[in-house]
C-alpha atoms as a PDB file:
ATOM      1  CA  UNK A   1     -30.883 -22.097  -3.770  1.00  0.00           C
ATOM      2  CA  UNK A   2     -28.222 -24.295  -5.334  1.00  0.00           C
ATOM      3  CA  UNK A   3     -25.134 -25.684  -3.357  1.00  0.00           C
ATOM      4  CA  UNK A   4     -22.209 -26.506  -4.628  1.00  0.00           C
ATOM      5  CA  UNK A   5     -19.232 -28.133  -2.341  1.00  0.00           C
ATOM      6  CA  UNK A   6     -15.633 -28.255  -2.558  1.00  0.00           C
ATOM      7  CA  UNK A   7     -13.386 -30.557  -0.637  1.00  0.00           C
ATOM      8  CA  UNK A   8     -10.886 -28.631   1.522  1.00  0.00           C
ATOM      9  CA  UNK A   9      -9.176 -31.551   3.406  1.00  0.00           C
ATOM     10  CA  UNK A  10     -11.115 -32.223   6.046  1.00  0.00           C
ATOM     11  CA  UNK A  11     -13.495 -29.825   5.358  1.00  0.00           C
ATOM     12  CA  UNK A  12     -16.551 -29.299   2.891  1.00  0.00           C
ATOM     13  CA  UNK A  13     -17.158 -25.899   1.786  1.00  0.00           C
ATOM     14  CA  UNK A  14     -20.766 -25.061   0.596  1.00  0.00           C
ATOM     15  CA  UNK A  15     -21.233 -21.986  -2.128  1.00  0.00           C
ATOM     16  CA  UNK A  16     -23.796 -20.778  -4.719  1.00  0.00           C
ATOM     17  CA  UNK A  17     -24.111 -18.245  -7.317  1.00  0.00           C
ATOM     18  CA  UNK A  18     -24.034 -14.654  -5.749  1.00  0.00           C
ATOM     19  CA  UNK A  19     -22.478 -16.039  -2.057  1.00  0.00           C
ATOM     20  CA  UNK A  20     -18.962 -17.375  -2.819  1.00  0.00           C
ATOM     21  CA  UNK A  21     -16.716 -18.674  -0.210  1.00  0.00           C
ATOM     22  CA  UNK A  22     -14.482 -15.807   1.262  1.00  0.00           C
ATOM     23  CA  UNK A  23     -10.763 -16.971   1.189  1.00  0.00           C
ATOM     24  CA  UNK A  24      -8.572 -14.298   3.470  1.00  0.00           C
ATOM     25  CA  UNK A  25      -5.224 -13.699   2.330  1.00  0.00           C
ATOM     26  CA  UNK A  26      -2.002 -14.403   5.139  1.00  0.00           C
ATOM     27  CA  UNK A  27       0.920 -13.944   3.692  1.00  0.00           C
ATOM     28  CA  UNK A  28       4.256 -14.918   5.701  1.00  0.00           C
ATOM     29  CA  UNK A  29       6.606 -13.192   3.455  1.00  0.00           C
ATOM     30  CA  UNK A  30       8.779  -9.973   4.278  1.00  0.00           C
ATOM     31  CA  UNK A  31       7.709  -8.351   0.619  1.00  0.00           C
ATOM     32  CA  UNK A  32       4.276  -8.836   0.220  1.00  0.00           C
ATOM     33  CA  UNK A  33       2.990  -6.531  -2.354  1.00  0.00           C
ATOM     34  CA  UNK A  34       0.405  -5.158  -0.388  1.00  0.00           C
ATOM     35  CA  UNK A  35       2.534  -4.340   2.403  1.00  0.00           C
ATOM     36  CA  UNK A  36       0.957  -7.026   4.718  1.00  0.00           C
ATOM     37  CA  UNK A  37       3.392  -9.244   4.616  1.00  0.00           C
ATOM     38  CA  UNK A  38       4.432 -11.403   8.717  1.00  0.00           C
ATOM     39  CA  UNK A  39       7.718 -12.450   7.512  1.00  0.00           C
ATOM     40  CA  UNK A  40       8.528 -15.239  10.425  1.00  0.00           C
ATOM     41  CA  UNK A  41       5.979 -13.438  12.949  1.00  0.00           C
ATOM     42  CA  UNK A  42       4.234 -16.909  13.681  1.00  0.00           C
ATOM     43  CA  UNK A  43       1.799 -15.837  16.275  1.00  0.00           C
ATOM     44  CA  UNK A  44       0.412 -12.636  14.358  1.00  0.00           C
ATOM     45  CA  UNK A  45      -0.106 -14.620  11.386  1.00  0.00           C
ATOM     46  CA  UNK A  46      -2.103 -17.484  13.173  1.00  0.00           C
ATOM     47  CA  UNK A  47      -3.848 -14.464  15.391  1.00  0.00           C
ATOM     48  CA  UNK A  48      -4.397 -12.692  11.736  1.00  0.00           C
ATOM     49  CA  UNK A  49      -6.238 -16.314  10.566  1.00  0.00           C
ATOM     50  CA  UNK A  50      -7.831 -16.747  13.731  1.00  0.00           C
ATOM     51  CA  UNK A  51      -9.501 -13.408  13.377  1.00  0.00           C
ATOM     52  CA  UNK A  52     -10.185 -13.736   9.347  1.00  0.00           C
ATOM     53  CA  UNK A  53     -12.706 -16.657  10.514  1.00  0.00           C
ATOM     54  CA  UNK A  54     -14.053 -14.830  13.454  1.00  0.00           C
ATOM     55  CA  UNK A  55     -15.140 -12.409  10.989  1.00  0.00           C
ATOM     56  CA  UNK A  56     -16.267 -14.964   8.685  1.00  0.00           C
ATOM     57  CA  UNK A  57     -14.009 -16.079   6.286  1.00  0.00           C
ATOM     58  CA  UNK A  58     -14.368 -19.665   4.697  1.00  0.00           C
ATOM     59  CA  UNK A  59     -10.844 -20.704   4.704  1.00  0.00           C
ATOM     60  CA  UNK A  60      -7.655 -18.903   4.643  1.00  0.00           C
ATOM     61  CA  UNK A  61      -4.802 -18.572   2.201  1.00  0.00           C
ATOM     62  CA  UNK A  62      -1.162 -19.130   3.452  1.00  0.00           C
ATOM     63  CA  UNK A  63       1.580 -18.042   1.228  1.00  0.00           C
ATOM     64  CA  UNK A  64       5.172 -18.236   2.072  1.00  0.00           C
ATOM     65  CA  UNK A  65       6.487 -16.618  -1.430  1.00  0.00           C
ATOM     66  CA  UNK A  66       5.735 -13.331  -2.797  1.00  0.00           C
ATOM     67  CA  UNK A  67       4.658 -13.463  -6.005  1.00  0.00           C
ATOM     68  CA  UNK A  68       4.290  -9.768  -6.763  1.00  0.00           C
ATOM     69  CA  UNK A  69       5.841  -8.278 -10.164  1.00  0.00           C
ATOM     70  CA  UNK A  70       9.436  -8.816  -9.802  1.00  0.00           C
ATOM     71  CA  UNK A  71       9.637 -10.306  -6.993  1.00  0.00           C
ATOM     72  CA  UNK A  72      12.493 -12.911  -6.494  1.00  0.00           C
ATOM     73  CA  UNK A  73      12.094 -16.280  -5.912  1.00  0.00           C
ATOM     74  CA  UNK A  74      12.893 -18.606  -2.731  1.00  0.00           C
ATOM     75  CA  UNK A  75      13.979 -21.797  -2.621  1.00  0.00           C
ATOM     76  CA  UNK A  76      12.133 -24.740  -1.178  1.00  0.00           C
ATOM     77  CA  UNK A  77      13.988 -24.977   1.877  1.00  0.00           C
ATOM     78  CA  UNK A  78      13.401 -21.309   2.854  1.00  0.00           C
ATOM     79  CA  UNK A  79       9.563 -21.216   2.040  1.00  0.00           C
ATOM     80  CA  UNK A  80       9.129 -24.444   3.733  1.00  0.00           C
ATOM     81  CA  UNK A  81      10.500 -22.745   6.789  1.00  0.00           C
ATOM     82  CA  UNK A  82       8.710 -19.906   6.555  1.00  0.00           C
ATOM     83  CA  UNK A  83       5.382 -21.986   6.294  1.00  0.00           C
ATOM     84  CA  UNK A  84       5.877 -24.975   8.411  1.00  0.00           C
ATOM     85  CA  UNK A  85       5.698 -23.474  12.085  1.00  0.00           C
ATOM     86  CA  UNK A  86       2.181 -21.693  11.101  1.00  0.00           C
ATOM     87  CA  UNK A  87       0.546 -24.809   9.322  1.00  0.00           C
ATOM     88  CA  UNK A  88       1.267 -26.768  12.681  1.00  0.00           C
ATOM     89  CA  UNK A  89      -0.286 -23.994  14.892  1.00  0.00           C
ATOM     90  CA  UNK A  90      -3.130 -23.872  12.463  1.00  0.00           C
ATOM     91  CA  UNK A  91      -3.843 -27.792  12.464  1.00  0.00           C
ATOM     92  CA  UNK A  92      -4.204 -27.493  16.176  1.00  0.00           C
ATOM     93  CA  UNK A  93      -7.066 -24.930  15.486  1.00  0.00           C
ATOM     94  CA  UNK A  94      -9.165 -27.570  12.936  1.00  0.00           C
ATOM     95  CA  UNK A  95      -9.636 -24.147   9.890  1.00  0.00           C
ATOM     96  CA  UNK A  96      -9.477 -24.654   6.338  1.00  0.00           C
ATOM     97  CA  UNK A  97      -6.355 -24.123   4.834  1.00  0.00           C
ATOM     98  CA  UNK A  98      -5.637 -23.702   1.321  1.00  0.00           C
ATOM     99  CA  UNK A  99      -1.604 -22.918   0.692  1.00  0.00           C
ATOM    100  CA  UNK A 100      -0.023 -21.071  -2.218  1.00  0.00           C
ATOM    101  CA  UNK A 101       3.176 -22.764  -3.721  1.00  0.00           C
ATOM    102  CA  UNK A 102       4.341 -23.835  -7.268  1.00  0.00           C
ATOM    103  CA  UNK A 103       6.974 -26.369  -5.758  1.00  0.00           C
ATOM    104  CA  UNK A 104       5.960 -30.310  -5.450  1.00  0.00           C
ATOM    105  CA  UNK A 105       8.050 -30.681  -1.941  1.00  0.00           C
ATOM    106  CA  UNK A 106       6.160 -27.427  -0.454  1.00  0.00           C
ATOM    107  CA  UNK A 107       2.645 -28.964  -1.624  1.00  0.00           C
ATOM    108  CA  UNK A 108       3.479 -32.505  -0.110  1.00  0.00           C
ATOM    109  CA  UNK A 109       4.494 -30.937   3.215  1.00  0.00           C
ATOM    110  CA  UNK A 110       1.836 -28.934   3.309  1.00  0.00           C
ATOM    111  CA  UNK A 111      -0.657 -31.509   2.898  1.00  0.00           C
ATOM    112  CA  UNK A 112       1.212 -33.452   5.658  1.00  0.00           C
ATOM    113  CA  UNK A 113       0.297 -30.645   7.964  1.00  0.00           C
ATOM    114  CA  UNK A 114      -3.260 -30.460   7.013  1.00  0.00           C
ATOM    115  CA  UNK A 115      -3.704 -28.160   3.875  1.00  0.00           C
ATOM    116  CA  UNK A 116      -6.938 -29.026   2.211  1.00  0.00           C
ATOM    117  CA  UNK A 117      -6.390 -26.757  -0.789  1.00  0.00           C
ATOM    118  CA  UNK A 118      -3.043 -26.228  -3.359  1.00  0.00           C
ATOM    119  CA  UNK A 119      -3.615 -22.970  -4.600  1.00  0.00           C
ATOM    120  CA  UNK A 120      -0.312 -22.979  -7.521  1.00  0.00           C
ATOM    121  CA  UNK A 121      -0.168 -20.128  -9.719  1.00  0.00           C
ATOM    122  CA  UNK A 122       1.688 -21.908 -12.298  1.00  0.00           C
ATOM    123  CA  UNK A 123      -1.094 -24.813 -12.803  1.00  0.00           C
ATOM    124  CA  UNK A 124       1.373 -27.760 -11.919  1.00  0.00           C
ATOM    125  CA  UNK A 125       4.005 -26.676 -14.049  1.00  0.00           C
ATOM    126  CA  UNK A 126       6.613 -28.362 -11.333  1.00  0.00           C
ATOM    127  CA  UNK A 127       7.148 -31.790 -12.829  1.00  0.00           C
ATOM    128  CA  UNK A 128       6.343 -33.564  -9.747  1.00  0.00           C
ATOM    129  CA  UNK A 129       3.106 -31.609  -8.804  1.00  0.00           C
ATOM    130  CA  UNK A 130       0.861 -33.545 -10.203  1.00  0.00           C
ATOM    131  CA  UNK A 131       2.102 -37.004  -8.641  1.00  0.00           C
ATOM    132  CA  UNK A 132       2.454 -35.250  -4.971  1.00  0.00           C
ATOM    133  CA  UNK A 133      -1.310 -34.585  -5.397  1.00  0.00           C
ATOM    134  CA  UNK A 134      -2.976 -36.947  -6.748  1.00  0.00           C
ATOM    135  CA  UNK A 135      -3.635 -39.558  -4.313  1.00  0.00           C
ATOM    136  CA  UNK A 136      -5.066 -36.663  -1.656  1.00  0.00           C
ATOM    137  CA  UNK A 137      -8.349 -37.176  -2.953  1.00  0.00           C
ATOM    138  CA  UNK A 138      -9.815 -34.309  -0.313  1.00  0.00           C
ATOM    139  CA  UNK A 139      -7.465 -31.934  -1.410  1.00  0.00           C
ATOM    140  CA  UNK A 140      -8.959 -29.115  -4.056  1.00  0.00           C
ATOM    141  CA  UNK A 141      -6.349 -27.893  -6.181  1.00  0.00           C
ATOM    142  CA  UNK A 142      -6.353 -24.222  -7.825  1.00  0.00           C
ATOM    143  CA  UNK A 143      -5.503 -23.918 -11.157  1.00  0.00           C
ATOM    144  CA  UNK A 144      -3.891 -20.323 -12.332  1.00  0.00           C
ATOM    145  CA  UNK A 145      -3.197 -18.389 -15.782  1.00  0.00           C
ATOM    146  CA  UNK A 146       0.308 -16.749 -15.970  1.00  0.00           C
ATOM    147  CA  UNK A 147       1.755 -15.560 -18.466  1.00  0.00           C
ATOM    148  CA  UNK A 148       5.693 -16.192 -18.020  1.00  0.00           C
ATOM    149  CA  UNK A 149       7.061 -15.682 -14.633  1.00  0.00           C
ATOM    150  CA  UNK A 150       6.609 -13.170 -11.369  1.00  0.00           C
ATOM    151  CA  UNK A 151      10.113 -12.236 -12.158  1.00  0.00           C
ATOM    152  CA  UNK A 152       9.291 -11.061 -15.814  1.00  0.00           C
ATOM    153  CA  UNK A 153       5.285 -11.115 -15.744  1.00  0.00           C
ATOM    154  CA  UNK A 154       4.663  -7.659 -16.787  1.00  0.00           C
ATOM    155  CA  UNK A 155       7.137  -6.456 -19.140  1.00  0.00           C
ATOM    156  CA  UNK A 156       4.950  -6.162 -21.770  1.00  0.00           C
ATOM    157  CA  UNK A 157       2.089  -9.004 -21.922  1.00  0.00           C
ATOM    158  CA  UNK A 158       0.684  -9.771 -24.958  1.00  0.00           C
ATOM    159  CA  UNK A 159      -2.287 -11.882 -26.149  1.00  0.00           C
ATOM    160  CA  UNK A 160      -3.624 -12.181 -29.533  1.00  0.00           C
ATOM    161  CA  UNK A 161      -7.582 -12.407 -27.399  1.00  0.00           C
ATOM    162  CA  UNK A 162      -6.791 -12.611 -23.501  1.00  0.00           C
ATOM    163  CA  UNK A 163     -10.341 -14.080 -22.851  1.00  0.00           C
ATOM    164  CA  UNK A 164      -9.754 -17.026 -25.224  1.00  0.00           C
ATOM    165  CA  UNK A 165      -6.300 -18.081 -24.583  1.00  0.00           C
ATOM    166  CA  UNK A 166      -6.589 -17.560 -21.053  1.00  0.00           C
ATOM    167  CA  UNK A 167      -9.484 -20.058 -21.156  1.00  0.00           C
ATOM    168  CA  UNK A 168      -7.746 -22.631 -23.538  1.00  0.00           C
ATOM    169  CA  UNK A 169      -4.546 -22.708 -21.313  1.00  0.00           C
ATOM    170  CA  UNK A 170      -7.135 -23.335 -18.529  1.00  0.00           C
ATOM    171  CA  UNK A 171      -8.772 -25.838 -20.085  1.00  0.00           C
ATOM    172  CA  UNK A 172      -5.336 -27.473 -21.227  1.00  0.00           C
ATOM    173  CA  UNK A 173      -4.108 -27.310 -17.616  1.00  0.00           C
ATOM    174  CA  UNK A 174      -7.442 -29.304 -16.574  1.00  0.00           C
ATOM    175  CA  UNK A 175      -6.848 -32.055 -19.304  1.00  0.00           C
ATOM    176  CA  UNK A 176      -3.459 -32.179 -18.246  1.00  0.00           C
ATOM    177  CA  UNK A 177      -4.407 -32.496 -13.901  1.00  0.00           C
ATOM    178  CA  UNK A 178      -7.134 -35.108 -15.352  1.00  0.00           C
ATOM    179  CA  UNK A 179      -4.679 -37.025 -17.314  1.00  0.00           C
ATOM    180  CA  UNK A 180      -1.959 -37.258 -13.975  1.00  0.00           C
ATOM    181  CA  UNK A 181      -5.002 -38.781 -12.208  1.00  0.00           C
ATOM    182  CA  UNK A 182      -6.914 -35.658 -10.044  1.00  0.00           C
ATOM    183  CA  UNK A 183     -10.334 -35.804 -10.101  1.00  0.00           C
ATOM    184  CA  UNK A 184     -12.283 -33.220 -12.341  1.00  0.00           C
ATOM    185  CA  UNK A 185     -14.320 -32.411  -9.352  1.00  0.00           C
ATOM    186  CA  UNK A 186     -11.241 -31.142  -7.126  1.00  0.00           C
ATOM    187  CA  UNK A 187      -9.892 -28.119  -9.242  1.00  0.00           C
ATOM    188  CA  UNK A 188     -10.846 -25.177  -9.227  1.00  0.00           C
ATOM    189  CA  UNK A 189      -9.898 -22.434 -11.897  1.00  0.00           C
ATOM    190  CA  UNK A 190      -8.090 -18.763 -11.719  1.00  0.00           C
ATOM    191  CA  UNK A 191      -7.762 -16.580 -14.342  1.00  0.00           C
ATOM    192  CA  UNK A 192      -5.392 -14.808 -12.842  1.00  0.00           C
ATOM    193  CA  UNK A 193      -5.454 -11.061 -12.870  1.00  0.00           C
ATOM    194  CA  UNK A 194      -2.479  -9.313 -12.529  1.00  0.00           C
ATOM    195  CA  UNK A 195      -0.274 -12.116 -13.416  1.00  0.00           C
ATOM    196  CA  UNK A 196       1.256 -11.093 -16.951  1.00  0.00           C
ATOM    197  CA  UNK A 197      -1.734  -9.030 -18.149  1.00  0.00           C
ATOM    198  CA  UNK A 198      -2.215  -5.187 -18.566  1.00  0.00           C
ATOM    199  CA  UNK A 199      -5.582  -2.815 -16.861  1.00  0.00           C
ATOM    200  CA  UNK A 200      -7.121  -3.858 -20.333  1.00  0.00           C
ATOM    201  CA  UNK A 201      -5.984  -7.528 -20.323  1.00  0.00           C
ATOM    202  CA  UNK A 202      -7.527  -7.459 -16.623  1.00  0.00           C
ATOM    203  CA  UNK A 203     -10.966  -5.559 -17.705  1.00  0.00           C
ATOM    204  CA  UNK A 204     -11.911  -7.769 -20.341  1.00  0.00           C
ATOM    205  CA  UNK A 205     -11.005 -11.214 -18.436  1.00  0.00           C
ATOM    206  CA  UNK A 206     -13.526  -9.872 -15.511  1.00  0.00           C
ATOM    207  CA  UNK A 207     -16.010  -9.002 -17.824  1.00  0.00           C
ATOM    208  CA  UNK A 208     -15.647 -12.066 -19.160  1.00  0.00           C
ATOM    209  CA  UNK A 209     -15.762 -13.932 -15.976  1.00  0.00           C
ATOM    210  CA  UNK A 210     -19.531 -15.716 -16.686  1.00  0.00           C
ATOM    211  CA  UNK A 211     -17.755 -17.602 -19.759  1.00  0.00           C
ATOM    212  CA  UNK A 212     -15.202 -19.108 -17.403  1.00  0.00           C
ATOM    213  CA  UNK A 213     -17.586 -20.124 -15.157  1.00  0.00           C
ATOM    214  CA  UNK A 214     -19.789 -21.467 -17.766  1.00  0.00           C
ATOM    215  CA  UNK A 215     -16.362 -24.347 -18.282  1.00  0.00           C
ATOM    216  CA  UNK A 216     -18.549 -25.910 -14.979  1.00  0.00           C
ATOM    217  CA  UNK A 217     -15.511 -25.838 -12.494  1.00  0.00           C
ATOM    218  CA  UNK A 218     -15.417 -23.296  -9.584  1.00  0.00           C
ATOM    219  CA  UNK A 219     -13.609 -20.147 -10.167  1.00  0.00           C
ATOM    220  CA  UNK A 220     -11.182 -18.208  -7.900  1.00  0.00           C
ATOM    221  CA  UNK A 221     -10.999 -14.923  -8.224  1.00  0.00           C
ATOM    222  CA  UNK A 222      -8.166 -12.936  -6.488  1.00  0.00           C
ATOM    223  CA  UNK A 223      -8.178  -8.995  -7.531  1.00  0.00           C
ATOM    224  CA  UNK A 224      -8.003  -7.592  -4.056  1.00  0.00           C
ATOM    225  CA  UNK A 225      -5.862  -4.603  -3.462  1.00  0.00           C
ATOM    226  CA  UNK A 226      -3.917  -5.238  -7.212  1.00  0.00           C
ATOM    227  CA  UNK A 227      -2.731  -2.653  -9.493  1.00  0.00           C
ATOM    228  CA  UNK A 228      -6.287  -2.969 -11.036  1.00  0.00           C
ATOM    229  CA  UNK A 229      -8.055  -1.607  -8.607  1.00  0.00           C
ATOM    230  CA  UNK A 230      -5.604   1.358  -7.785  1.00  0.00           C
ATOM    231  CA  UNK A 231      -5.660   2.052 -11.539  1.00  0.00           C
ATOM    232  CA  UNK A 232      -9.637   2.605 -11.748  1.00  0.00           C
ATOM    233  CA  UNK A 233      -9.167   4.369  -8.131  1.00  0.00           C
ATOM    234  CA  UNK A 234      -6.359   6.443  -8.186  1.00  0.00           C
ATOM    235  CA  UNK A 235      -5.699   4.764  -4.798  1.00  0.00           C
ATOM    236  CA  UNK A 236      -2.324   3.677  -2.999  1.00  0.00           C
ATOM    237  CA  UNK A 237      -2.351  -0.234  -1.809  1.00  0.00           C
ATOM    238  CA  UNK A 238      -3.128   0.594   1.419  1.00  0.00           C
ATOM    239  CA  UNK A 239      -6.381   2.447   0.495  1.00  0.00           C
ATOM    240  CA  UNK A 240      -7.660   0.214  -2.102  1.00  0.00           C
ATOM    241  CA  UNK A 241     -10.244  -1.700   0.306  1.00  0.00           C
ATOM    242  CA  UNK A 242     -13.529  -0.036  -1.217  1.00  0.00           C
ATOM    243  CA  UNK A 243     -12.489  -0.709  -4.594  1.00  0.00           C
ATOM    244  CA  UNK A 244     -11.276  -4.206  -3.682  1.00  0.00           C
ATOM    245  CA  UNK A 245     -15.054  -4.940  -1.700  1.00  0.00           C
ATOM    246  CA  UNK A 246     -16.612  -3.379  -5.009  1.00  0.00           C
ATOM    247  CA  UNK A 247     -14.832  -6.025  -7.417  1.00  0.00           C
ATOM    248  CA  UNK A 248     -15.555  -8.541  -4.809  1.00  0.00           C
ATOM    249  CA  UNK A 249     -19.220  -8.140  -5.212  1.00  0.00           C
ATOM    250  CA  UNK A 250     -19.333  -8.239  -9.375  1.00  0.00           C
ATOM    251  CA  UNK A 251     -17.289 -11.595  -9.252  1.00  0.00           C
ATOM    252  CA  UNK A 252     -19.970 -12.666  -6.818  1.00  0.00           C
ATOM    253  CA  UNK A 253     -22.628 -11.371  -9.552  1.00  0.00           C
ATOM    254  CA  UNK A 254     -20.476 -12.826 -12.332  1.00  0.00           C
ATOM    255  CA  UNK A 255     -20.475 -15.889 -10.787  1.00  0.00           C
ATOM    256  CA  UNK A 256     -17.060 -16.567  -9.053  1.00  0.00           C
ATOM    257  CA  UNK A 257     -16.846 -19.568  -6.468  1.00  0.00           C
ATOM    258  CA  UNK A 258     -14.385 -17.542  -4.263  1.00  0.00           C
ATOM    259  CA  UNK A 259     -13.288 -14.527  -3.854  1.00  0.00           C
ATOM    260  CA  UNK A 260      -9.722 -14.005  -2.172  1.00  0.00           C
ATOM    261  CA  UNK A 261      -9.136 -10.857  -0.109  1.00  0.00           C
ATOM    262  CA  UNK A 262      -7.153  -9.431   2.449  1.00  0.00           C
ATOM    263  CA  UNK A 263     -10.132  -7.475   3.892  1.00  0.00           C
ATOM    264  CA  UNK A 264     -12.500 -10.350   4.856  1.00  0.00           C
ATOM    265  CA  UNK A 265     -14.740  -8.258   7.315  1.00  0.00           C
ATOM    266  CA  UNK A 266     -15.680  -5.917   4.787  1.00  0.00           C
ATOM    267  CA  UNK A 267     -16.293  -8.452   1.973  1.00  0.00           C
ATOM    268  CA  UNK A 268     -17.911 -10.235   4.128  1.00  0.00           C
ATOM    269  CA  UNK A 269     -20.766  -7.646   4.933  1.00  0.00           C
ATOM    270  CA  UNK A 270     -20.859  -6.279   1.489  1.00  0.00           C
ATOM    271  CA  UNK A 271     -21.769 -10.040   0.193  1.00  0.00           C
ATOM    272  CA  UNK A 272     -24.491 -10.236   3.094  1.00  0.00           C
ATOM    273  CA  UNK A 273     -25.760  -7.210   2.240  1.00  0.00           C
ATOM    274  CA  UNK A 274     -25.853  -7.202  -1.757  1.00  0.00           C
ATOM    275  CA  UNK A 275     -27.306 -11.303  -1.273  1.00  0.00           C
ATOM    276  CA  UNK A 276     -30.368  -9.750   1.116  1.00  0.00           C
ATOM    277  CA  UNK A 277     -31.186  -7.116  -1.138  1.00  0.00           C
ATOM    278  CA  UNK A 278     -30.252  -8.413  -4.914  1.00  0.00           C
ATOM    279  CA  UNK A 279     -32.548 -10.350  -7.158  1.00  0.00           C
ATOM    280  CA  UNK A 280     -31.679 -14.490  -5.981  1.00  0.00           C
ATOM    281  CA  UNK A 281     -33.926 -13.395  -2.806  1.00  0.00           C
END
């Protein structure tokens, strides 16, 4: 079996084809899309972490900013203290953290307090991204497609071929993380689905998912509970969790270095199960 690691601070997380890591999803916003959202509840979220790695998570994804369609943006100063008083109580538990934010000052606090992974959506598009993270050598930093902005993502995406110009703007975005002096070997790559693409836009990029892993950097893959999934379902949000597991288990087929969910215990089971009894055994 090959390993591959990723730096997560100071952490090393160990995956191979068909058993990605499992990244659960906290989200300390009032307006999470998938209604899961702790707001300022410090306690349940670090409870809600605590008991994403009891049931086997990897590393857990804190984001203090909902970026769900239309969703409005917060400044610095309010996501910062939205995020702050969890990263401290989460340092004092020693997990690996990986923190979603587009803004430089959010990163470089973040990393203060012991985030091992930048998980921005908008692929350093903040001027000062790059230069807050590059001298964290230990820090892996995520690497996302978007077309145009939460605020305006999905009023009517276009793409001349999704698959290819969601791979050359990912490729760009690694030239251009290279060129500001991170390592090659600390990003990771997400297409991501549901940010300024249609069902069809979203189909074809996960079928499609082998050719962005074939690039040679780890992929992300973060589908759970979307739009997607209710689409092919029929399913509100809140009973999307089969369909989420199910799309969990292709990426893993397909490739993916981690899969982010909001349902780790499931995922996590499904992955043991379809790695005991699939072909790599």
């Amino acid at each position: 079996m090959s390993l591959n690691m990723i730096s997560c601070g100071t952490h090393t997380l160990t995956w191979s084809p068909g058993r990605p890591l499992v990244m659960g999803i906290v989200n300390v916003t009032p307006d999470s899309f998938s209604g899961d959202g702790l707001g300022l509840q410090v306690d349940a979220a670090f409870d809600q972490a605590l008991a994403m790695m009891a049931a086997g998570a990897d590393l857990v994804d804190v984001g203090a900013e909902s970026t769900r369609p239309g969703a409005d943006s917060v400044s610095a100063e309010e996501e910062l203290n939205r995020l702050l008083p969890l990263l401290e109580r989460l340092a004092s538990a020693d997990i690996p953290v990986s923190v979603d934010t587009y803004k430089a000052t959010v990163m470089a606090q973040a990393i203060r307090l012991g985030a091992g992974l930048i998980n921005d959506i908008s692929a350093l598009s903040d001027p000062a991204a790059a230069t807050a993270l590059a001298p964290h050598e230990r820090v892996a930093v995520c690497l996302m497609h978007m077309q145009g902005t939460p605020q305006h993502m999905q009023q009517l995406p276009h793409y001349d071929n999704v698959c290819a110009d969601v791979q050359a703007f990912l490729q760009q975005a690694v030239a251009k993380a290279e060129a500001a002096g991170i390592c090659r070997s600390r990003l990771i790559l997400d297409p991501g689905f549901g940010f300024g693409k249609t069902f069809a836009h979203n189909q074809q990029l996960f079928q499609a998912l082998p050719q962005l892993v074939a690039l040679g950097l780890p992929v992300l893959v973060g589908v759970s509970r979307k739009t997607m999934i209710g689409h092919i379902t029929g399913q509100p949000v809140e009973q999307r969790i089969a369909g989420s597991v199910a799309a969990a288990l292709w990426a893993a087929q397909y490739g993916a270095a981690i899969v982010r969910v909001h349902d780790v215990a499931q995922t996590v089971d499904a992955l043991k199960v379809s790695w005991a009894l699939g072909p790599q055994q």
